[in-house]
N, C-alpha and C. Protein backbone atom coordinates (compact mmCIF):
# COMPACT_ATOMS: atom_id res chain seq x y z
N UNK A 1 29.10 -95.31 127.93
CA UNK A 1 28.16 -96.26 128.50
C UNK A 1 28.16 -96.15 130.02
N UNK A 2 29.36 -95.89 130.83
CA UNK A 2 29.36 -95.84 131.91
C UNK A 2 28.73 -94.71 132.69
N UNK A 3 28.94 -93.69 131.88
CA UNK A 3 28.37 -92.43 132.24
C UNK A 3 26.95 -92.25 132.28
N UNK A 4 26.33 -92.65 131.32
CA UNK A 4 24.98 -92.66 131.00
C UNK A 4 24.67 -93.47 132.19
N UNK A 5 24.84 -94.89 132.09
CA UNK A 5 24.46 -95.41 133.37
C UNK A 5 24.57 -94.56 134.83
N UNK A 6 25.66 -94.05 135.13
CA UNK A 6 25.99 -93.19 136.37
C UNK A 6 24.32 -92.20 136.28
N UNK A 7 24.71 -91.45 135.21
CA UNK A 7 23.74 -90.41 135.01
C UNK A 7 22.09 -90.75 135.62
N UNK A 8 22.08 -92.41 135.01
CA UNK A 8 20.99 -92.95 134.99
C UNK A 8 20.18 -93.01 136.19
N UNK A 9 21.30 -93.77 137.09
CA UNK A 9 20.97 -93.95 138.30
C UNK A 9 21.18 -92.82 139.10
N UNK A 10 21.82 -91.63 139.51
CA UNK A 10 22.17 -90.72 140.07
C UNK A 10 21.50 -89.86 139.10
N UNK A 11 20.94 -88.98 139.02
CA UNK A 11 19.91 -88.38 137.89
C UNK A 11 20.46 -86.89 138.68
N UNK A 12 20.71 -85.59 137.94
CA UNK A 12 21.21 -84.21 138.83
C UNK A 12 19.75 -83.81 138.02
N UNK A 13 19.80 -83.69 136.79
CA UNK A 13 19.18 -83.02 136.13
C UNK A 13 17.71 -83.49 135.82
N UNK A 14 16.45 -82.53 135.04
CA UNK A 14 15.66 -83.82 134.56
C UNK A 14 15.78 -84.68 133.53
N UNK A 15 16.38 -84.05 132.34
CA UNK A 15 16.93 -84.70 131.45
C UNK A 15 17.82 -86.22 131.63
N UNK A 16 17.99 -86.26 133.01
CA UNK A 16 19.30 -87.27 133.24
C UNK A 16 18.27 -88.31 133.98
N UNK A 17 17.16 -87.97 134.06
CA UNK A 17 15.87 -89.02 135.39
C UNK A 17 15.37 -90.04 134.32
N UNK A 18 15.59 -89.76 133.14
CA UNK A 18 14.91 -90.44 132.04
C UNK A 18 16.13 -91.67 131.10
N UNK A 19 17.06 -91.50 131.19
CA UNK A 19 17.83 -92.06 130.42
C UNK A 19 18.29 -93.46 130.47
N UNK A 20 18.18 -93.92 129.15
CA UNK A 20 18.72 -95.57 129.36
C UNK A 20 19.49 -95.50 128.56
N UNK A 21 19.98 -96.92 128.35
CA UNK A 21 21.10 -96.87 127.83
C UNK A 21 21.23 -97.33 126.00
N UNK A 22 19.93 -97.67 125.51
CA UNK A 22 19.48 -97.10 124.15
C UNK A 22 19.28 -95.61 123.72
N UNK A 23 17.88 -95.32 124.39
CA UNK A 23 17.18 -94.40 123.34
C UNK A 23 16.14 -93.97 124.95
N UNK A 24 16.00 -92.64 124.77
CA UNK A 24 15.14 -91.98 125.67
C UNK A 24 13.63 -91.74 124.88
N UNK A 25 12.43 -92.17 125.37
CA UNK A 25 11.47 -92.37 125.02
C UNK A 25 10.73 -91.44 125.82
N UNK A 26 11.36 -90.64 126.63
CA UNK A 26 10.34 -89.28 127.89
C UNK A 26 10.03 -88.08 126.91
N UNK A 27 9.16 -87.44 126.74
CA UNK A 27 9.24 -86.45 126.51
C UNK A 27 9.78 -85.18 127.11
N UNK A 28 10.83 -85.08 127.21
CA UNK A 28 11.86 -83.77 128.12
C UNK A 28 11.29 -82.88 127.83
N UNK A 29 11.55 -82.26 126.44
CA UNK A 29 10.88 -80.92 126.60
C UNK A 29 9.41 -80.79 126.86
N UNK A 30 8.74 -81.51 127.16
CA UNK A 30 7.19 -81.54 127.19
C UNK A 30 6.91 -81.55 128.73
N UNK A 31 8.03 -82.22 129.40
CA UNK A 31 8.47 -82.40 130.71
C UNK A 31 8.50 -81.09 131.67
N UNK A 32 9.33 -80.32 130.78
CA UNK A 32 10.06 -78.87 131.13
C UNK A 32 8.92 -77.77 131.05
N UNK A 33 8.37 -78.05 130.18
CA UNK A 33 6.57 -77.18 129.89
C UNK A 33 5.67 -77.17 130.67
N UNK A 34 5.97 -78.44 131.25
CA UNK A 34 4.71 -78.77 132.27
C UNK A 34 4.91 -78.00 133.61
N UNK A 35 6.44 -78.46 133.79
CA UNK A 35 7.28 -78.20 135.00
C UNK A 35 6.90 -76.48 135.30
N UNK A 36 7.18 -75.75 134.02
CA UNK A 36 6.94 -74.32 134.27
C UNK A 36 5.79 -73.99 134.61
N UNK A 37 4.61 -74.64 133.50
CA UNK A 37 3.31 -74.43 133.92
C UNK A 37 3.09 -74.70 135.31
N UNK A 38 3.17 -75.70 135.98
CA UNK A 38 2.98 -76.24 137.52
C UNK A 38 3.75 -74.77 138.62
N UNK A 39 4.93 -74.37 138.14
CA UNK A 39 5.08 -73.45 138.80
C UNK A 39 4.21 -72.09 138.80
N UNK A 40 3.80 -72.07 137.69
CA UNK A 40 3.24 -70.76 137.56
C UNK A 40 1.75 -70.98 137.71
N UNK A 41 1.34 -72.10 138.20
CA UNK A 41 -0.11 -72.21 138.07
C UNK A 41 -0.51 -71.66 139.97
N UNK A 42 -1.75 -71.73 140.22
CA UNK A 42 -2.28 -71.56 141.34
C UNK A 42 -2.08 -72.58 142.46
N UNK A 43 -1.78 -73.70 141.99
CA UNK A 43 -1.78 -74.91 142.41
C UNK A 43 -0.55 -75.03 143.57
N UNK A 44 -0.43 -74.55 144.49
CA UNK A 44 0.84 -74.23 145.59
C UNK A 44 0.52 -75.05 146.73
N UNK A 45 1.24 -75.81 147.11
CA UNK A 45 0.84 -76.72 148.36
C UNK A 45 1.11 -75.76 149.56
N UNK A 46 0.16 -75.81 150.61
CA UNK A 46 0.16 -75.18 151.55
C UNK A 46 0.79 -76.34 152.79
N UNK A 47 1.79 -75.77 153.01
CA UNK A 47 2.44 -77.04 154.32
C UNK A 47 1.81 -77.02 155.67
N UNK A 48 1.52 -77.95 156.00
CA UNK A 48 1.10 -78.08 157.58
C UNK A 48 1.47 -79.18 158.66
N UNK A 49 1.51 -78.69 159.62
CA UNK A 49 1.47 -79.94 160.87
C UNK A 49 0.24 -80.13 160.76
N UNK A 50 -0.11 -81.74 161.28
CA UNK A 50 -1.28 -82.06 161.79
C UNK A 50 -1.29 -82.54 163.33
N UNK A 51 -2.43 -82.46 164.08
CA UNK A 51 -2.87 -82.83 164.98
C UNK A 51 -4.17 -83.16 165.62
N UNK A 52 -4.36 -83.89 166.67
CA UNK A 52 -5.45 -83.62 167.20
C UNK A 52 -6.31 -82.97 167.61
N UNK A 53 -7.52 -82.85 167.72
CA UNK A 53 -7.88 -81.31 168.76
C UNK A 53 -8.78 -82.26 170.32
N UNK A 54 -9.08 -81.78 170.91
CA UNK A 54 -9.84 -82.65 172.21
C UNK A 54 -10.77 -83.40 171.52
N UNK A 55 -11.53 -82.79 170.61
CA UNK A 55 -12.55 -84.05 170.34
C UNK A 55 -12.41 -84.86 169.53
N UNK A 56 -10.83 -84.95 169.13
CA UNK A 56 -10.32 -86.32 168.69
C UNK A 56 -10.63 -85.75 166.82
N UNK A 57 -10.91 -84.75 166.64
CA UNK A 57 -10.91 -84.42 164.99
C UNK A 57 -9.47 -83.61 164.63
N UNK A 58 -8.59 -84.24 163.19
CA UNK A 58 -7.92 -83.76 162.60
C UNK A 58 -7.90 -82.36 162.55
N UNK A 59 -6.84 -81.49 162.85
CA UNK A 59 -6.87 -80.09 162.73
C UNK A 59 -5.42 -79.75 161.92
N UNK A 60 -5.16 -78.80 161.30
CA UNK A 60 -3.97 -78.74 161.04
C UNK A 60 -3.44 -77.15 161.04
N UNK A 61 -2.46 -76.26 161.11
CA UNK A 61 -1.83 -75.55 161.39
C UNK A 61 -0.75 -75.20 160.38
N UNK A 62 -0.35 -74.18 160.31
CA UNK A 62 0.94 -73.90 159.29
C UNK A 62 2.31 -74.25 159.80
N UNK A 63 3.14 -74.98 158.80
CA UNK A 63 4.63 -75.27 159.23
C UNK A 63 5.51 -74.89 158.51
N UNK A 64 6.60 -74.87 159.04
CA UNK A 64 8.04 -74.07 158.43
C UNK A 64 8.76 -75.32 158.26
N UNK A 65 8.35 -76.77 158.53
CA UNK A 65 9.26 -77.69 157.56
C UNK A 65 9.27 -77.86 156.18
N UNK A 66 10.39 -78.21 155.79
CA UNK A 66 10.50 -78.11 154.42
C UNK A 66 10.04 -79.63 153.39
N UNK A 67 9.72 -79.28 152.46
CA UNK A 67 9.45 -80.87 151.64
C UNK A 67 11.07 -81.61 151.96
N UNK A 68 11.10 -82.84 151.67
CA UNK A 68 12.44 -83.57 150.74
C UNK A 68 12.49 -83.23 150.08
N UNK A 69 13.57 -83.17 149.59
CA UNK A 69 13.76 -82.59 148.27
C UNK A 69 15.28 -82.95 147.50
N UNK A 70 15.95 -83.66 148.18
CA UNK A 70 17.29 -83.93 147.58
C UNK A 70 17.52 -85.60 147.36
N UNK A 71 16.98 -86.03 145.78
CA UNK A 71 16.98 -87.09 145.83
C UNK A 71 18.30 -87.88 144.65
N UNK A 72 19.10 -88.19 145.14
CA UNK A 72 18.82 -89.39 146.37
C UNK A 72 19.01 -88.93 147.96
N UNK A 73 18.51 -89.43 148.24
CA UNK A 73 18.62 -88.42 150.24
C UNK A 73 20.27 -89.04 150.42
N UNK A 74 20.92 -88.22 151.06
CA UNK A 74 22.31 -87.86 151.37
C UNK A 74 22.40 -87.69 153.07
N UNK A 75 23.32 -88.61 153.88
CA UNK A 75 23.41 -88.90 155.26
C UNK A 75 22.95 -87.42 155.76
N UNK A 76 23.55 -86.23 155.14
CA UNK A 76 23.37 -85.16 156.22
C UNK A 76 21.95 -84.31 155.66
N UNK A 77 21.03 -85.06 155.01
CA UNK A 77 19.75 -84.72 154.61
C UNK A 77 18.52 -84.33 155.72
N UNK A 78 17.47 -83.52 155.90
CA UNK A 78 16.86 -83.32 156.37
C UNK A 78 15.82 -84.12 155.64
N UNK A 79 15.54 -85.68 156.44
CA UNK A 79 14.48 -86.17 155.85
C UNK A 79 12.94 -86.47 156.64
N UNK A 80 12.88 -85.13 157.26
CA UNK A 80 11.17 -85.50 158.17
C UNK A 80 10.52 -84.94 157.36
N UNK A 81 10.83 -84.13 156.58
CA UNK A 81 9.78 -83.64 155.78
C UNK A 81 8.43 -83.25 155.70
N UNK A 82 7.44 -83.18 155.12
CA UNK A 82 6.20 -82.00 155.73
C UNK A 82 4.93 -82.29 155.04
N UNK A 83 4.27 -82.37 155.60
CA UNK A 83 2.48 -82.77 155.09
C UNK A 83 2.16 -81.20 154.03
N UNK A 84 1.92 -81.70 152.61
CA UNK A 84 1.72 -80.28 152.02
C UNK A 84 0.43 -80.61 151.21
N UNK A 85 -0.36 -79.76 151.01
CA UNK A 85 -1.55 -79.62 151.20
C UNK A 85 -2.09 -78.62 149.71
N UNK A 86 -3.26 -79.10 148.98
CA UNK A 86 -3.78 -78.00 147.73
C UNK A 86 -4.85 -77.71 148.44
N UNK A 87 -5.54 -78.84 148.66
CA UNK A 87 -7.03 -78.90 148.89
C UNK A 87 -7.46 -79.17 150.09
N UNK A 88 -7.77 -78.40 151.28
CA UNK A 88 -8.07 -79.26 152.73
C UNK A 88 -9.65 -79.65 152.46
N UNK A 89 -10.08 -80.86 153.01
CA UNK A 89 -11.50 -81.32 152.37
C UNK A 89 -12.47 -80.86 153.24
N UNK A 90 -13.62 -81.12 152.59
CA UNK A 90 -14.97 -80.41 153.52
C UNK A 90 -14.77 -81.10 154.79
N UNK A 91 -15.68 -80.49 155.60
CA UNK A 91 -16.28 -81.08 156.32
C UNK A 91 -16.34 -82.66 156.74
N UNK A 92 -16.80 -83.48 157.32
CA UNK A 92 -17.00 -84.90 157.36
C UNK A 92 -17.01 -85.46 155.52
N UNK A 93 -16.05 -85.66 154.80
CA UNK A 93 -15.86 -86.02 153.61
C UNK A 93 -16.26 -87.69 153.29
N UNK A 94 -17.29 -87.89 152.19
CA UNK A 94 -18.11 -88.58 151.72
C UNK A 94 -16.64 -89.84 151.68
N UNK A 95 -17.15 -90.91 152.27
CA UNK A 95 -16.10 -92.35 151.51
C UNK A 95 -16.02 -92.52 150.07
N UNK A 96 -14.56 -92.57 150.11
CA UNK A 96 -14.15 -92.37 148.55
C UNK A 96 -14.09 -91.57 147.31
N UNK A 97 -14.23 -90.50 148.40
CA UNK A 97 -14.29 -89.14 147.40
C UNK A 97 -12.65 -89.21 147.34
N UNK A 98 -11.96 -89.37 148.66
CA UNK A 98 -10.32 -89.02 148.37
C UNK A 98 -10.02 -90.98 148.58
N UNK A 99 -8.94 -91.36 147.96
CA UNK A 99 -7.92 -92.15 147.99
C UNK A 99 -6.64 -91.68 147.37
N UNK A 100 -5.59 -93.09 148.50
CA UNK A 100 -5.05 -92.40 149.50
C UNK A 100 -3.73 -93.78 148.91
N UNK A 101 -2.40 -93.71 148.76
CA UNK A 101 -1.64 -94.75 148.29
C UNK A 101 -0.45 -94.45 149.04
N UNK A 102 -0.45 -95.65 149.54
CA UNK A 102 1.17 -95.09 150.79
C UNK A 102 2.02 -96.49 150.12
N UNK A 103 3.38 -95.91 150.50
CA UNK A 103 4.99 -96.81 150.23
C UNK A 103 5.36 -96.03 152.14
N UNK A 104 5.32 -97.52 152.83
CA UNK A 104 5.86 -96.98 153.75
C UNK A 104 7.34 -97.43 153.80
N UNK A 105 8.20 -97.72 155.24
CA UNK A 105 9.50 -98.24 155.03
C UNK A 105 9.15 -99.02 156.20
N UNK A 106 10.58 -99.91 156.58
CA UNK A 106 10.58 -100.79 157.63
C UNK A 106 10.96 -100.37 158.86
N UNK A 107 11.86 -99.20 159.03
CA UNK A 107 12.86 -99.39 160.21
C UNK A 107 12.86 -97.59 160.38
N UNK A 108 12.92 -97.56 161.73
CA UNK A 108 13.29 -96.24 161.85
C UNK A 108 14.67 -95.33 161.74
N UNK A 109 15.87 -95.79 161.46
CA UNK A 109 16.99 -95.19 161.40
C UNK A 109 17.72 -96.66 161.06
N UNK A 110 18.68 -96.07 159.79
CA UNK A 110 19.15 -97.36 158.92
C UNK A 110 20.22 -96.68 158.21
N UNK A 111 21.56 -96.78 158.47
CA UNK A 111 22.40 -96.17 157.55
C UNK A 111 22.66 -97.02 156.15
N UNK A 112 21.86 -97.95 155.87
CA UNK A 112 22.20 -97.77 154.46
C UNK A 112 21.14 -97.49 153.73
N UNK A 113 20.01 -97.01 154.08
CA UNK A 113 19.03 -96.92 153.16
C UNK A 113 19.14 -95.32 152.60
N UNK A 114 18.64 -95.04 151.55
CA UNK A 114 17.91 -93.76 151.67
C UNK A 114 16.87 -93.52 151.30
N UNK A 115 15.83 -94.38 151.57
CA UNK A 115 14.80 -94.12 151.31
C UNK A 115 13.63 -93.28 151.89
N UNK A 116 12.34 -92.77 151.98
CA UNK A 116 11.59 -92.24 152.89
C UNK A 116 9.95 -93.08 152.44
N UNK A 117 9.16 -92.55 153.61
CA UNK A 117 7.54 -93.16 153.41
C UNK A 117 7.34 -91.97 152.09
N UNK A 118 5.96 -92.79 151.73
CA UNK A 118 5.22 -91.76 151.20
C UNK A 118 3.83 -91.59 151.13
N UNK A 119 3.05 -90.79 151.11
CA UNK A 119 1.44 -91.01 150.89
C UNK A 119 1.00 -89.83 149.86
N UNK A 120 -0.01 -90.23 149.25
CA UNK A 120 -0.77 -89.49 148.29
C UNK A 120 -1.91 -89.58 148.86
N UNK A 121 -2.81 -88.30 148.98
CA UNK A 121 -3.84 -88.48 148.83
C UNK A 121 -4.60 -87.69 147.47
N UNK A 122 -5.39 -88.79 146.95
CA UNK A 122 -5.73 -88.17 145.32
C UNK A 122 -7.50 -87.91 145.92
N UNK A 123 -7.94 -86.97 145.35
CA UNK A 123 -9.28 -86.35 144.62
C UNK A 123 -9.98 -87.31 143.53
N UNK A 124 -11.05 -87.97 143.95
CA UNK A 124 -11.58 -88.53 142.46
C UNK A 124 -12.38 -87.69 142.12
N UNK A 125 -13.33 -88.07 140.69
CA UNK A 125 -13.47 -87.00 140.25
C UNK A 125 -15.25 -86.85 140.59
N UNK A 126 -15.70 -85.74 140.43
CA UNK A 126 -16.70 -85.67 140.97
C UNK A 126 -17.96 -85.25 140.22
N UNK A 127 -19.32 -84.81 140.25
CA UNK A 127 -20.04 -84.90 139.46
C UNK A 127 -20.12 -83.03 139.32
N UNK A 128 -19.35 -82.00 139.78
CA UNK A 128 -19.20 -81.11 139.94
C UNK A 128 -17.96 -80.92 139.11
N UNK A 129 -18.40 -80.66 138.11
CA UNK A 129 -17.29 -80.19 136.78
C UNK A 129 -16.75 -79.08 136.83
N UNK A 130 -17.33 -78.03 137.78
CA UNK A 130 -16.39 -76.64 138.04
C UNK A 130 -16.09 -76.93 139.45
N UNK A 131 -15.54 -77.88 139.69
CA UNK A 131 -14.52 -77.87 140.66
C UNK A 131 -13.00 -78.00 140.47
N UNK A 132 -12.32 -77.21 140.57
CA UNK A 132 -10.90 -76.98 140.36
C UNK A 132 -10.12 -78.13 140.72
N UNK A 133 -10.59 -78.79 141.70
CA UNK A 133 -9.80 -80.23 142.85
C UNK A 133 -10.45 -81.52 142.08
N UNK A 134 -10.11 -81.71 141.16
CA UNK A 134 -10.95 -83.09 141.07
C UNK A 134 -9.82 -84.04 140.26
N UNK A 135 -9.77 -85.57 140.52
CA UNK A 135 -9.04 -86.42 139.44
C UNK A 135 -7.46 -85.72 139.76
N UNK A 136 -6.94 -85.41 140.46
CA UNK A 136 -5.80 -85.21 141.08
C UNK A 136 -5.52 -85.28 142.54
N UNK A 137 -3.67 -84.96 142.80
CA UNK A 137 -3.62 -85.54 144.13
C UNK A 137 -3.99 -83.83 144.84
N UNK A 138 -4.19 -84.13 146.12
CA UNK A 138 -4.73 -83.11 146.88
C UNK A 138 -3.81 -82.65 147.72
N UNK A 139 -2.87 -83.57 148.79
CA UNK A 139 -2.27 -83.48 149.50
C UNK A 139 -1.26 -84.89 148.88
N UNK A 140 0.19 -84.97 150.14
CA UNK A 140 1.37 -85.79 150.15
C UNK A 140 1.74 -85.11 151.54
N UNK A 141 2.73 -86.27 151.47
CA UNK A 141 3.52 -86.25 152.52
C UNK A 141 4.93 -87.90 152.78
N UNK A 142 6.01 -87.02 152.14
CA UNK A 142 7.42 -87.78 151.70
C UNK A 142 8.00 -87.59 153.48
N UNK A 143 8.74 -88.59 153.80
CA UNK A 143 9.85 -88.19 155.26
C UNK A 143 10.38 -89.43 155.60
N UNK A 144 10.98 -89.08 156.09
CA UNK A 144 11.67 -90.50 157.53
C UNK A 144 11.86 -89.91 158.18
N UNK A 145 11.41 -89.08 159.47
CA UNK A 145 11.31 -88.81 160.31
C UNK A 145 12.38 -90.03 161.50
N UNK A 146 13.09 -89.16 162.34
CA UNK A 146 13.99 -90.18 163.73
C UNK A 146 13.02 -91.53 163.85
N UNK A 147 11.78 -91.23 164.30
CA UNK A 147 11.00 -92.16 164.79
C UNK A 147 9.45 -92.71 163.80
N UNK A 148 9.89 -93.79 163.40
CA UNK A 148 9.08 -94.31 162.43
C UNK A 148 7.39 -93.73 162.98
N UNK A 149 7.25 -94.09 163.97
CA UNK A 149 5.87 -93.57 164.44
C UNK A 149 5.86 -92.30 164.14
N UNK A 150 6.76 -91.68 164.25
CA UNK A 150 6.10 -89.69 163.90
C UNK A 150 5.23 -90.11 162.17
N UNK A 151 6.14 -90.81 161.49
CA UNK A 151 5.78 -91.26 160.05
C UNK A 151 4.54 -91.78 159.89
N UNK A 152 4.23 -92.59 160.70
CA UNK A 152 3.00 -93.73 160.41
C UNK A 152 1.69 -92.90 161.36
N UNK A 153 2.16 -91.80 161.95
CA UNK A 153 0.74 -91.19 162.88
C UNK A 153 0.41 -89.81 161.71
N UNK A 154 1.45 -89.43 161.31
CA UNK A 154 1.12 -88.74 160.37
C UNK A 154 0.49 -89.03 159.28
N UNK A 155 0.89 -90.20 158.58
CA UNK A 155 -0.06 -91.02 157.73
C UNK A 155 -1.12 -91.21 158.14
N UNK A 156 -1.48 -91.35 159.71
CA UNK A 156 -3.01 -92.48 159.90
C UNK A 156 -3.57 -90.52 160.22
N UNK A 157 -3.22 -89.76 160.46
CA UNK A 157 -3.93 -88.28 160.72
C UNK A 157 -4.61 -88.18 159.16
N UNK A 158 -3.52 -88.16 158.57
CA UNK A 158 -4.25 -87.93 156.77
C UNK A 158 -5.01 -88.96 156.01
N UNK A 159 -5.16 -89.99 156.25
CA UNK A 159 -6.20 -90.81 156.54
C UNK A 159 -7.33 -90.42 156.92
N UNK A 160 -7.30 -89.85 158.54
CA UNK A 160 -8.74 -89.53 159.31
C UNK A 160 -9.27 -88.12 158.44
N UNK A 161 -8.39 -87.29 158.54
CA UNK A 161 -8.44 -86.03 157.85
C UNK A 161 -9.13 -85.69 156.24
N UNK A 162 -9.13 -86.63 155.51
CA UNK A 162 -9.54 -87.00 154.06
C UNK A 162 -10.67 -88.03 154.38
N UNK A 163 -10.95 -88.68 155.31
CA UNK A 163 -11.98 -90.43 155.51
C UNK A 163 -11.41 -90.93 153.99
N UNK A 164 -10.17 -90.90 154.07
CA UNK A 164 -9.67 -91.45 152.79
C UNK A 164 -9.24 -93.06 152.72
N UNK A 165 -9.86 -93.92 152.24
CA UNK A 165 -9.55 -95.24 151.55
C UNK A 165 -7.93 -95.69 150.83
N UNK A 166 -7.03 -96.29 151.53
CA UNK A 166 -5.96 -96.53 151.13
C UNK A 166 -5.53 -97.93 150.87
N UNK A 167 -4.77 -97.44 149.81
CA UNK A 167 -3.89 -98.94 149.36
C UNK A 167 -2.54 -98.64 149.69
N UNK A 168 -2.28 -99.76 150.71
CA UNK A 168 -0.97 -99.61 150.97
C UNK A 168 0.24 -100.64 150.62
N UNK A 169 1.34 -100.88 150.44
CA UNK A 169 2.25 -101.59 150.06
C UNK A 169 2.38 -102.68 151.09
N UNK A 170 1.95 -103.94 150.64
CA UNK A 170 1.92 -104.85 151.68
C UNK A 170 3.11 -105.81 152.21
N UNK A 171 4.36 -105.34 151.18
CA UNK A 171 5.51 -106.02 151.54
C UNK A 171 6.23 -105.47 152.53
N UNK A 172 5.51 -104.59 153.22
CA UNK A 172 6.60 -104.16 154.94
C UNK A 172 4.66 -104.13 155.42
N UNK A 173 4.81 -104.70 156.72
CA UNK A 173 3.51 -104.80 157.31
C UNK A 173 3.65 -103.76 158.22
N UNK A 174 4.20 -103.33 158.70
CA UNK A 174 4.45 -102.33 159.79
C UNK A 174 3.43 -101.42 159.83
N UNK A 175 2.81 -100.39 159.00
CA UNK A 175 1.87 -99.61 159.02
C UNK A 175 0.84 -100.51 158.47
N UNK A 176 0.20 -101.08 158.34
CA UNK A 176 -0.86 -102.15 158.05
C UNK A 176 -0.67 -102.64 160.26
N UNK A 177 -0.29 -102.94 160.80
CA UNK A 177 0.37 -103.63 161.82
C UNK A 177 -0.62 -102.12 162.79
N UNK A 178 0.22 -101.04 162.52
CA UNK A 178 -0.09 -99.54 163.09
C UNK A 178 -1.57 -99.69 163.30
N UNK A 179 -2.15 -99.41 162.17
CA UNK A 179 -3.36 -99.21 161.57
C UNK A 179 -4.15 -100.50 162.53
N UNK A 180 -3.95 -101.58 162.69
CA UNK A 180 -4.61 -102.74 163.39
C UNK A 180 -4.72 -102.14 164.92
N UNK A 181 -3.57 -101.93 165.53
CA UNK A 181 -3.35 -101.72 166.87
C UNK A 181 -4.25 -100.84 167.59
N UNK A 182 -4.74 -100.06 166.15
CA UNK A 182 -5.54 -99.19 166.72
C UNK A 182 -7.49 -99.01 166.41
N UNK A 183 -7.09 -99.97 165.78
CA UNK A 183 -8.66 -100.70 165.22
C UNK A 183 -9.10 -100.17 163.96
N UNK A 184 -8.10 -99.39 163.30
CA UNK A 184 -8.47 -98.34 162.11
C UNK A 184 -8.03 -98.96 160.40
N UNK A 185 -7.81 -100.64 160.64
CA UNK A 185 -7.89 -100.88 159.99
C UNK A 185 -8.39 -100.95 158.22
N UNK A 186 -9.71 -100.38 158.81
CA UNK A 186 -11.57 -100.05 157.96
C UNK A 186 -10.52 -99.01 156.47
N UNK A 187 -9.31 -98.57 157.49
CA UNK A 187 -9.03 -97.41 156.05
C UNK A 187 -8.10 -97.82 154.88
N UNK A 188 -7.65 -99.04 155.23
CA UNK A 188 -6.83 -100.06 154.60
C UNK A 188 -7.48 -100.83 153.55
C-alpha cells in the first residue's frame, strides 16, 4: 500500500502516472501505442524564442532551450524551458481560430514549490477538412524561468502571435494583473 502510493505520487514510469490504490482504470497499453505513434508521426514541435520586431509584430527564431521535462522538477532542474511550436499561424489570424489556456504561478523563485506556468495554445477546428492543424494544440510553453516576467511576456507574445483568446486560472491574478498593465486585457 505504501509503495503504490509512493509510486502514485512520484510516478518514474508511465505505468506508475496512473495508479491508485484500488484498481487502474488508464488504458496503459493503449497509452504506450499512442506514445509511439506521436513519436513517429510528423507532428515535431519546432522550438523557438519569441520576440518583437520594430513594428511591434511577434517574430520568432530557432532555440537550443530545452522543454521541462523532469517531472517532478528537482532543485537542480533547468526550469525556463522553451516555446515549442507544430503550427506557426497565418498571417493576421482570424479571432478564435486559436485558444489559448494558461496555469500560471505566483512568485518568481520559491524553494518549496516545484511547480512551472503553462500555456496551450489549441487549433479549433475549421471548415477546411484537409487541414492537418485542426481541433488540436498547436504550440505550449511549460517554465519558471528566474524572473516571473520572462514567463508572463512570453505568454502575452503567444497570445499576440496566435490573436489567441485565453482562459486563464484566476486563483493567482498576477498574469491577469500583467495583461491589465498593459491594456491587453481584450485576450483574457
Amino acid at each position: 500500500n505504501g509503495i503504490i502510493k509512493e509510486k502514485a505520487y512520484y510516478p518514474i514510469t508511465p505505468e506508475e502516472c496512473f495508479l491508485t490504490l484500488s484498481s487502474n482504470d488508464y488504458p496503459v497499453e493503449g497509452m504506450k501505442q499512442h506514445e509511439i505513434h506521436l513519436q513517429q508521426s510528423f507532428f515535431k514541435p519546432r522550438r523557438v524564442d519569441l520576440f518583437f520586431d520594430p513594428q511591434g509584430k511577434v517574430q520568432w527564431k530557432d532555440s537550443d532551450n530545452l522543454p521541462v521535462t523532469d517531472f517532478p522538477i528537482k532543485s537542480h532542474s533547468d526550469k525556463r524551458g522553451v516555446i515549442e511550436m507544430i503550427e506557426p499561424p497565418p498571417p493576421n489570424p482570424p479571432l478564435y481560430l486559436y485558444v489559448a489556456g494558461i496555469d500560471p504561478y505566483k512568485t518568481s523563485e520559491t524553494e518549496y514549490s516545484d511547480s512551472v506556468g503553462s500555456v496551450y495554445i489549441w487549433k479549433r477546428r475549421t471548415d477546411d477538412m484537409s487541414e492537418p492543424y485542426q481541433d488540436m494544440p498547436v504550440a505550449w510553453y511549460s517554465g519558471r524561468p528566474k524572473d516571473i516576467k520572462e514567463w508572463q511576456e512570453n505568454v502575452r507574445m503567444l497570445l499576440h502571435l496566435y490573436n489567441a483568446s485565453a482562459m486563464c486560472e484566476s486563483n493567482d491574478e498576477n498574469f491577469i494583473i500583467y495583461m491589465q498593465e498593459r491594456n491587453e486585457e481584450y485576450y483574457l
